[in-house]
Protein backbone atom coordinates (compact mmCIF):
# COMPACT_ATOMS: atom_id res chain seq x y z
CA UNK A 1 -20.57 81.03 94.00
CA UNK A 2 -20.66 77.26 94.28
CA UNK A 3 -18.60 74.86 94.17
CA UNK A 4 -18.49 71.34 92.41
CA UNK A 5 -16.16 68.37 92.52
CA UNK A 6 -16.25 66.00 89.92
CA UNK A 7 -14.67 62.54 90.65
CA UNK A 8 -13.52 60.71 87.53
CA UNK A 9 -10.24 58.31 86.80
CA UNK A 10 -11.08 58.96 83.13
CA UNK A 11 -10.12 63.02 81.98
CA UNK A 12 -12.11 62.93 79.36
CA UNK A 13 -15.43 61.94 81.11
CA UNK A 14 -14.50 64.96 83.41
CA UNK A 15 -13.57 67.20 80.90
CA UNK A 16 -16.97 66.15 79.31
CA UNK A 17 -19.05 67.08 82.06
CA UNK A 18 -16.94 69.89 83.25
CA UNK A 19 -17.39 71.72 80.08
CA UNK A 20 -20.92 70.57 80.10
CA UNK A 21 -21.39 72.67 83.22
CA UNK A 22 -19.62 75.59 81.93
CA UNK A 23 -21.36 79.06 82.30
CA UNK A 24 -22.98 77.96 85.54
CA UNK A 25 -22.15 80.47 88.48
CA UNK A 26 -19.70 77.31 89.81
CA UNK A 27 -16.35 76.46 90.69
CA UNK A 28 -15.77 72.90 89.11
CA UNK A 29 -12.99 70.96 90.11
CA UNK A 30 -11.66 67.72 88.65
CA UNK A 31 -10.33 64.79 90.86
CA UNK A 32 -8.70 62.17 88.93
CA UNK A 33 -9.31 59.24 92.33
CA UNK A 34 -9.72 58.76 96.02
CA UNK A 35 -6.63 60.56 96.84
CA UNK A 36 -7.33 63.59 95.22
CA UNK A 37 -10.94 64.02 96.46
CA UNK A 38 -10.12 63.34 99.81
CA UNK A 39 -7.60 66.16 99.79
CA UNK A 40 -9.58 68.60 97.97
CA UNK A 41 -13.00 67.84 100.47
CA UNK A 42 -10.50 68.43 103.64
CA UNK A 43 -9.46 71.50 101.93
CA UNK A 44 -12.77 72.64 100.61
CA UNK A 45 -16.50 72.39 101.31
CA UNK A 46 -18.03 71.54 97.71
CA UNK A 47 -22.10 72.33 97.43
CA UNK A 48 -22.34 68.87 95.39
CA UNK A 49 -20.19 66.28 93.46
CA UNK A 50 -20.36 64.28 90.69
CA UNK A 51 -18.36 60.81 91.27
CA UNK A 52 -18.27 58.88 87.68
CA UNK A 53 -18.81 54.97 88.40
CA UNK A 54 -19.53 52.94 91.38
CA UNK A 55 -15.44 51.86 92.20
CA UNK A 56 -14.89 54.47 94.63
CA UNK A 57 -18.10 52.95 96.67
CA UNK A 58 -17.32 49.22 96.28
CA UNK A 59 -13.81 49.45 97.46
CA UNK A 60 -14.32 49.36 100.86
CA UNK A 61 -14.52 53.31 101.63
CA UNK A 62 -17.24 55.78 103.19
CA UNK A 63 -17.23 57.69 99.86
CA UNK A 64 -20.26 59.91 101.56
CA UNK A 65 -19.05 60.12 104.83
CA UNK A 66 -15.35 61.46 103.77
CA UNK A 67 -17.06 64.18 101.71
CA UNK A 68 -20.03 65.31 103.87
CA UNK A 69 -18.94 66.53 107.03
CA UNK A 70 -20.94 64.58 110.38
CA UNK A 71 -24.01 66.93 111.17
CA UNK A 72 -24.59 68.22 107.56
CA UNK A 73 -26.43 67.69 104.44
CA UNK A 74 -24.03 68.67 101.84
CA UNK A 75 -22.58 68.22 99.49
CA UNK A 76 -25.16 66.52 97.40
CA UNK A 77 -23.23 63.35 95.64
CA UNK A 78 -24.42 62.47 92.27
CA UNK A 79 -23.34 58.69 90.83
CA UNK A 80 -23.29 58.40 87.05
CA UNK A 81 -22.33 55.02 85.80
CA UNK A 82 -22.83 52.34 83.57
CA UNK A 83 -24.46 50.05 86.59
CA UNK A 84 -28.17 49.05 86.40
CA UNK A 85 -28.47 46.45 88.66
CA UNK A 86 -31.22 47.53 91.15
CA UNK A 87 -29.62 45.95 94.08
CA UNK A 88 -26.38 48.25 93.49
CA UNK A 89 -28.68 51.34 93.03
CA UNK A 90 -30.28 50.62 95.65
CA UNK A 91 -26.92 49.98 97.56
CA UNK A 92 -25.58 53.17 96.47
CA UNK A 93 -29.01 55.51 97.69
CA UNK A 94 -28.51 53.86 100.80
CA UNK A 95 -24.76 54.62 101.41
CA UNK A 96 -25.91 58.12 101.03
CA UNK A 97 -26.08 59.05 97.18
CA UNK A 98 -28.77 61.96 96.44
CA UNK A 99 -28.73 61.18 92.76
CA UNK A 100 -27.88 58.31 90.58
CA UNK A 101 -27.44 58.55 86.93
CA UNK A 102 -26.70 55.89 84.13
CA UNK A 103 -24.94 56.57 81.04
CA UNK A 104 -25.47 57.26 78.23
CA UNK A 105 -26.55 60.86 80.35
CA UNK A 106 -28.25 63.62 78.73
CA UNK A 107 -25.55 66.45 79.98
CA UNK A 108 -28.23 68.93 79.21
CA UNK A 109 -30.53 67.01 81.78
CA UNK A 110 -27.29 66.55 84.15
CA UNK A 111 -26.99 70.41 83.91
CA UNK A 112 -30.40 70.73 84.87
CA UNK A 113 -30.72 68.45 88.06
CA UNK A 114 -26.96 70.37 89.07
CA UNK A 115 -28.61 73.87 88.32
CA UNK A 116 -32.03 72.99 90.07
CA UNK A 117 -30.63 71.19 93.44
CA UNK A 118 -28.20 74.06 93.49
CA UNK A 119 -30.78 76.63 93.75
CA UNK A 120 -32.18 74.68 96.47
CA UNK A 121 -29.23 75.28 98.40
CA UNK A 122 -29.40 78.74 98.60
């Protein structure tokens, strides 16, 4: 079974894609911040997570480098956020980001690219 984090200050936004994941052979987890990620990752190795906005990466931390483990290639981290801006994109991929999504997201899309790079993993 796999497992999934999803990073979100906002419930609802990870209650949205939570449930939009539902039915998945996955173990989804909700993080409301920093703290709680960090805790669950040292606990936990997740196959991929889902980090909702760019905050957590402009604050100063390694977002990628506290979740992936030195020497491997998971978990995938997917952004979705409201930014455009190509230079903070581009920022983002380069930090370490596998997969950046803006809203408004098609879950059923979101679902898809989870389910597909999943099966990858195996």
């Amino acid at each position: 079974m796999h497992r999934i984090l999803i990073v979100s200050e906002e419930e609802f936004l990870c209650d949205v894609i939570r449930l939009s994941l539902a039915g998945m052979r996955a173990d989804v987890r909700c993080a409301p911040g920093v703290a709680a990620m960090e805790r669950l990752s040292r606990r936990m190795l997740f196959d991929l997570v889902i980090v909702v906005g760019t905050s957590l990466f402009f604050s100063g931390r390694d977002v990628v480098r506290i979740l992936r483990p030195p020497g491997l290639r998971r978990p995938l981290v997917y952004v979705v956020a409201w930014q455009q801006a190509e230079q903070s994109v581009l920022s983002l991929l380069e930090c370490g980001v596998d997969q950046y999504l803006t809203f408004p997201v098609s879950l059923q899309r979101l679902r898809m690219k989870v389910a597909n790079d999943l099966n990858r993993q195996l």
